[in-house]
Every structure is written in C-alpha cells, then in structure tokens.
C-alpha atoms as a PDB file:
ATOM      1  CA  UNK A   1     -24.937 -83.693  25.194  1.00  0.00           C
ATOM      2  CA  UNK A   2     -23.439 -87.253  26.035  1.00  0.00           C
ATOM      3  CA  UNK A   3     -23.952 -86.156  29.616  1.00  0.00           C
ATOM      4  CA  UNK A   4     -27.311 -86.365  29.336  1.00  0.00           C
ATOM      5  CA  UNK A   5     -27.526 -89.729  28.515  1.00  0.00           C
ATOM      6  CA  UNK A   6     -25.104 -91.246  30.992  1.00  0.00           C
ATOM      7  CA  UNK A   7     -27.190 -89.223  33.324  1.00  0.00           C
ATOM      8  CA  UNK A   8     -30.710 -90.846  31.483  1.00  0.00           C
ATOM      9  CA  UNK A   9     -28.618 -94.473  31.560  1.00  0.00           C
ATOM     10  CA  UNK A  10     -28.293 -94.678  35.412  1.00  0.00           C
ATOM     11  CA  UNK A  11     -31.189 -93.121  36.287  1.00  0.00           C
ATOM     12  CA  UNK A  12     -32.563 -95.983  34.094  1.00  0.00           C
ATOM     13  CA  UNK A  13     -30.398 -98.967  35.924  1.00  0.00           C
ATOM     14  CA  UNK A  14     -31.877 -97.095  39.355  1.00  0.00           C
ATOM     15  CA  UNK A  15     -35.124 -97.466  38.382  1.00  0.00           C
ATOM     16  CA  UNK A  16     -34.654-100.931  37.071  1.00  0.00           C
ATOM     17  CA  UNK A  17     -32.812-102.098  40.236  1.00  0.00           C
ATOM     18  CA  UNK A  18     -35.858-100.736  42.605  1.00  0.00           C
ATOM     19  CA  UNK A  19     -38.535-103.008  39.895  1.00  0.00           C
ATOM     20  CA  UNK A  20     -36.344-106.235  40.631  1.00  0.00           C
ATOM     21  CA  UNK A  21     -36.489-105.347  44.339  1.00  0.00           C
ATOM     22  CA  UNK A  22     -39.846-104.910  44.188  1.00  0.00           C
ATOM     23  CA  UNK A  23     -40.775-107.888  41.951  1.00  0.00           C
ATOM     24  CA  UNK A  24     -38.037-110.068  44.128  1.00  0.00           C
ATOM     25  CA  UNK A  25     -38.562-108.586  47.423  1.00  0.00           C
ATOM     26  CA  UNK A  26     -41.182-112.049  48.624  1.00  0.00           C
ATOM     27  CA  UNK A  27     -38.149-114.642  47.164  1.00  0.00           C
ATOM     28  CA  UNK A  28     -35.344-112.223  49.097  1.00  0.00           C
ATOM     29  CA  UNK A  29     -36.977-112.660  52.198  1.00  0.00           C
ATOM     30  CA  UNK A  30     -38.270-116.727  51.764  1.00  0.00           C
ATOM     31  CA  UNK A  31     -34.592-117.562  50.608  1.00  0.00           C
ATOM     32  CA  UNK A  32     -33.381-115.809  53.529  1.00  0.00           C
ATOM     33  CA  UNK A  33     -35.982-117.449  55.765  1.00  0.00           C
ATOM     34  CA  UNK A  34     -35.579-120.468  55.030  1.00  0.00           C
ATOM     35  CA  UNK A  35     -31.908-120.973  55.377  1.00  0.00           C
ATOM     36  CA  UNK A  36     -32.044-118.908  58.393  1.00  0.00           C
ATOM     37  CA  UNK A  37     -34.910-121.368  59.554  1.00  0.00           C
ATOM     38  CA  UNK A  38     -32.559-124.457  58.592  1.00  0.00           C
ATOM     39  CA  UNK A  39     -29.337-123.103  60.239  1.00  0.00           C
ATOM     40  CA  UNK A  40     -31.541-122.948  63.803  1.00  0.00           C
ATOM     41  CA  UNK A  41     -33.806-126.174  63.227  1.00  0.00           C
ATOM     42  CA  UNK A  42     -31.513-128.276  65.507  1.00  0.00           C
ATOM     43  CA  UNK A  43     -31.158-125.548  68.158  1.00  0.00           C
ATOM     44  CA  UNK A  44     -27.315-124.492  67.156  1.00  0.00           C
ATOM     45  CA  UNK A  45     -26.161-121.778  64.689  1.00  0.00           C
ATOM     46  CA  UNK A  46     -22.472-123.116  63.615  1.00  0.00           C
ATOM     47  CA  UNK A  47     -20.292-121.378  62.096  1.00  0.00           C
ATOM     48  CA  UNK A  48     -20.652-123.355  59.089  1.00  0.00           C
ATOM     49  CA  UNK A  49     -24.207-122.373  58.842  1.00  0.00           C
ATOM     50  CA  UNK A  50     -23.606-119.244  58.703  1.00  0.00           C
ATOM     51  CA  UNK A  51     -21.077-118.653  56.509  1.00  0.00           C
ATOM     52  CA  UNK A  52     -22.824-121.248  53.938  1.00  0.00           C
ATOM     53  CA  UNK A  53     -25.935-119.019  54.513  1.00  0.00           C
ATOM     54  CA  UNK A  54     -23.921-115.527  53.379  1.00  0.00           C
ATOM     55  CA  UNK A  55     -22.082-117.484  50.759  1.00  0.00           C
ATOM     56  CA  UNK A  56     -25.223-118.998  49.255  1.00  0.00           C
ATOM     57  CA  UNK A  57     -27.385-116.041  49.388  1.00  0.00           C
ATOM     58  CA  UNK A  58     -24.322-113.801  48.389  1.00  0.00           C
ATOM     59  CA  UNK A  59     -23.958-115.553  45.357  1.00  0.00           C
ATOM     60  CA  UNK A  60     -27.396-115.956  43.955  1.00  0.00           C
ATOM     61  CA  UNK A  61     -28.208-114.392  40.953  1.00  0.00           C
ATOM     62  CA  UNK A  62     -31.880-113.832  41.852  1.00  0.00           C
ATOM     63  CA  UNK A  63     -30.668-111.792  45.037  1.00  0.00           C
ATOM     64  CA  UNK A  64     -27.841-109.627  43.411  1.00  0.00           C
ATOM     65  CA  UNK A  65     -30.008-106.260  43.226  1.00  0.00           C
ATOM     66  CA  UNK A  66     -30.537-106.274  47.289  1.00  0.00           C
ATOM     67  CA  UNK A  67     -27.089-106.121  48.144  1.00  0.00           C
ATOM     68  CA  UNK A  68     -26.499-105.260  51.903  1.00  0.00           C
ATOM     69  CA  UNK A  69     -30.182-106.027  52.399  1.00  0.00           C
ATOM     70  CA  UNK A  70     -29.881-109.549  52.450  1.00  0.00           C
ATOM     71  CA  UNK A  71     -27.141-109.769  55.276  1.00  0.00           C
ATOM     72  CA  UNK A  72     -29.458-107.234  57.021  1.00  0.00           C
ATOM     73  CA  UNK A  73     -32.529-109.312  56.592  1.00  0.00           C
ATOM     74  CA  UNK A  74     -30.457-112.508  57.839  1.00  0.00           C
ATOM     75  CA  UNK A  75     -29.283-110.898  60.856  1.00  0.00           C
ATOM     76  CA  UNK A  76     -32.724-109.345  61.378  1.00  0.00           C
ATOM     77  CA  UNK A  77     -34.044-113.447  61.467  1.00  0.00           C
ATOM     78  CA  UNK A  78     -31.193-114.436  63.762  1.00  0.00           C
ATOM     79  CA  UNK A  79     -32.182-112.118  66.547  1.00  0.00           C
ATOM     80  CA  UNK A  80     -36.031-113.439  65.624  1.00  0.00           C
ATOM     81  CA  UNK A  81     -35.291-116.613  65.904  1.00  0.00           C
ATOM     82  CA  UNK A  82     -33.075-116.260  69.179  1.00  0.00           C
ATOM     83  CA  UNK A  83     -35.558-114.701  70.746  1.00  0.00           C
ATOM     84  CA  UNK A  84     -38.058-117.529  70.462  1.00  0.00           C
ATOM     85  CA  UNK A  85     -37.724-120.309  67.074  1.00  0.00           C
ATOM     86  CA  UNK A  86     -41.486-120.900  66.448  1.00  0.00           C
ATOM     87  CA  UNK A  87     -42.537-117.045  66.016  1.00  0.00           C
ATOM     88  CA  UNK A  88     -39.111-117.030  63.801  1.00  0.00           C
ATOM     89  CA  UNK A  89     -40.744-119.989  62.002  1.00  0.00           C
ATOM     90  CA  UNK A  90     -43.993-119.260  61.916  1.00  0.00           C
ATOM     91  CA  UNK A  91     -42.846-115.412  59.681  1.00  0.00           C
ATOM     92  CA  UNK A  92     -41.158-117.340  57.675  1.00  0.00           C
ATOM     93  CA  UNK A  93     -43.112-120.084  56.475  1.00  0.00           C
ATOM     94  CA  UNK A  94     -45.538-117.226  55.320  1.00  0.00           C
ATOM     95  CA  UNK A  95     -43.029-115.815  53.302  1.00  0.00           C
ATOM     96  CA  UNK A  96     -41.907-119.665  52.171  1.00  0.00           C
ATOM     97  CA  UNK A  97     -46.045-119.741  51.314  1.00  0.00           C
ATOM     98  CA  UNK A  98     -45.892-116.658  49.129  1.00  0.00           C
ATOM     99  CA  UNK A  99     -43.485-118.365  46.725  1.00  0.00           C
ATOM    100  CA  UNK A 100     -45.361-121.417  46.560  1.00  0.00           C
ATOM    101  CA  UNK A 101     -46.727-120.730  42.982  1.00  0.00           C
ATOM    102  CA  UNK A 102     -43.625-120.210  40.953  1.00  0.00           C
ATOM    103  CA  UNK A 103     -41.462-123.181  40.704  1.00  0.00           C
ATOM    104  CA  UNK A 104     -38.918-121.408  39.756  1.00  0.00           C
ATOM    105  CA  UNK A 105     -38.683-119.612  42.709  1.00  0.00           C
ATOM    106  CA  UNK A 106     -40.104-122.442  45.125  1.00  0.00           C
ATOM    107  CA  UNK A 107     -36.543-124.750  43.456  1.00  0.00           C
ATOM    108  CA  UNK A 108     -34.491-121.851  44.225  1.00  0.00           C
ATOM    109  CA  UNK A 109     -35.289-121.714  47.967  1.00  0.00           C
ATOM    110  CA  UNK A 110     -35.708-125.338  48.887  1.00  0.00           C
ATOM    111  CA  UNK A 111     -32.139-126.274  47.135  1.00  0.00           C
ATOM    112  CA  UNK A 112     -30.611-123.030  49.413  1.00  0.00           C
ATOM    113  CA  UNK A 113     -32.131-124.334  52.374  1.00  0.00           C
ATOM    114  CA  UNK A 114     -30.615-127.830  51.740  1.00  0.00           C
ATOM    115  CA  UNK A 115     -27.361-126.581  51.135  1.00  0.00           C
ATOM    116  CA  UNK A 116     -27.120-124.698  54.289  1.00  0.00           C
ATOM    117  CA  UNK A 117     -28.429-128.424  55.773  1.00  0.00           C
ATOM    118  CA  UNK A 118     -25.547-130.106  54.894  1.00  0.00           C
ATOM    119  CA  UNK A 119     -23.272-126.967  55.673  1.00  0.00           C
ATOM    120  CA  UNK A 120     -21.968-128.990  58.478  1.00  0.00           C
ATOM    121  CA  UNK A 121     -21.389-132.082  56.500  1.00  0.00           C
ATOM    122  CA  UNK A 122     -24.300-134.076  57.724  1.00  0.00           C
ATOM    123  CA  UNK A 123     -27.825-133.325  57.672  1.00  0.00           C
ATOM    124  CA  UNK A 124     -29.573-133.512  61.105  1.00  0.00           C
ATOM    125  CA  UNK A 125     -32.894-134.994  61.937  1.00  0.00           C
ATOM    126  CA  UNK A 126     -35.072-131.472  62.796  1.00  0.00           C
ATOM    127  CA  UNK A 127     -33.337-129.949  59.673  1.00  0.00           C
ATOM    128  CA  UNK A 128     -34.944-132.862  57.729  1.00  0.00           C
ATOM    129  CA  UNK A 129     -38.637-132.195  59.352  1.00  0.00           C
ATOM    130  CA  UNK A 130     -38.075-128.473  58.333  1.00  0.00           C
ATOM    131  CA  UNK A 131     -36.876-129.044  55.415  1.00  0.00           C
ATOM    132  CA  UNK A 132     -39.794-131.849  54.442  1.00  0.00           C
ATOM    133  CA  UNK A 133     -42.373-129.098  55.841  1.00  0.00           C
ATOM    134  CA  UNK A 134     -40.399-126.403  53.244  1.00  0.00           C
ATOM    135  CA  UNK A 135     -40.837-128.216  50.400  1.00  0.00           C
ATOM    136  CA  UNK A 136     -44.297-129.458  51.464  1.00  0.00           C
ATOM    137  CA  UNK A 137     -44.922-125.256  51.547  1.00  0.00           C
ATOM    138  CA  UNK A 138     -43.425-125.013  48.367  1.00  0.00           C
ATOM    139  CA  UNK A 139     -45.144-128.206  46.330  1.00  0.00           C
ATOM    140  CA  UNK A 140     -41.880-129.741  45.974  1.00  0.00           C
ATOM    141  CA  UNK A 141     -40.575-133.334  47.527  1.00  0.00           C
ATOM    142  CA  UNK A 142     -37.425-133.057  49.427  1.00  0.00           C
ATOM    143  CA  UNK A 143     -35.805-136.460  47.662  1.00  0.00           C
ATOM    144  CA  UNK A 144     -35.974-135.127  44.213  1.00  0.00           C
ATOM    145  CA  UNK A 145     -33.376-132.519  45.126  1.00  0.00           C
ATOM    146  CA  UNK A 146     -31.042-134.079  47.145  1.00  0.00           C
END
C-alpha cells in the first residue's frame, strides 16, 4: 500500500519538474543568452567567462529543474555565436524580449549577465553597450545594479 504512494509522490515531483520547465523554459534560455552574449561581446571567450557563466547559471535557483539542459543550451550558443556574433545576438535578444514583462525575471538576467562582465575583473567597453542594450530590452538601467 505505501508503494503506491511513493510511486503517486514522484510521479507527482515529475510532473511538477516538467510545469517549471515549461513555465521557466523563456528565462532558461534569456539567462543563458545573455551571459553567453556578454562572455563574446568583446570578441574573446576567457576562461573566466566561462566558468563564471556555468557557475552562475549552475547555481540559480530559478534554473535548478533544467539540469544538464542549461550547459547544453550554453554550448548550443557558443557554437551560434562562433559561427557568426550578430545572428547569435540577434536569437537572443528575442528571448531577452520575452522576459521583458516580469521584473523579476528581467533582474535575474541582467545581474547574471553583469556578473559574467566582470568575470575577468574588469568590465570591457562592448560588454557595457550589450549590457546597456540588455537592460534597455529588459526596462531596467544598467547603473542601478552595478
């Protein structure tokens, strides 16, 4: 008998895993973006960028249900965005766009993005433009969060 409800308790946590997903799946992909989009903007991916980038996203409680997917999605933007930056940027600031309406969500992926800016310890002039046109996406002003 107490089968059946472990059984009915993880099909429940499934099912509630795949609504997050679903519910999250436009703030997975415009976190993901934009620190991807930030970690190109002055034509190097560091090392520091990258690991800042799977730390950051890693770590955030928003992302937790996607597991693998979010390293998958961030190496899917990597070879985008080697293969030519502005049609990298251009899919991603649609996805930044989608977020626009929830501030919530719009803080959340403007404070990633400058975090993976100053991975390297300073931030560089075409990560500030991006990260100006970002926030300007998202509603927000750069200054009030750094």
């Amino acid at each position: 008998m107490f089968g059946i409800f472990r059984k009915l308790k993880g099909a429940g946590a499934a099912i509630s895993d795949k609504a997050v997903k679903a519910e999250n799946k436009d703030l997975m992909e415009a976190c993901v973006g934009a620190c991807t989009l930030i970690a190109f903007a002055d034509g190097e991916l560091e090392d520091e960028e990258i690991e800042a980038t799977q730390k950051l996203l890693g770590s955030a409680k928003q992302l937790a249900a996607f597991g693998d997917e979010v390293n998958k999605e961030f190496d899917r933007l990597c070879t985008r965005f080697e293969a030519g930056y502005r049609v990298g940027r251009l899919e991603v600031m649609k996805e930044i766009k989608d977020c626009a309406g929830n501030k919530e969500e719009a803080e959340t992926i403007l404070v990633l993005a400058i975090e993976v800016a100053f991975a390297d310890g300073e931030l560089e002039p075409d990560e500030e433009k991006e990260l100006e046109k970002i926030a300007n996406a998202l509603n927000l002003k750069v200054e009030d969060y750094i």
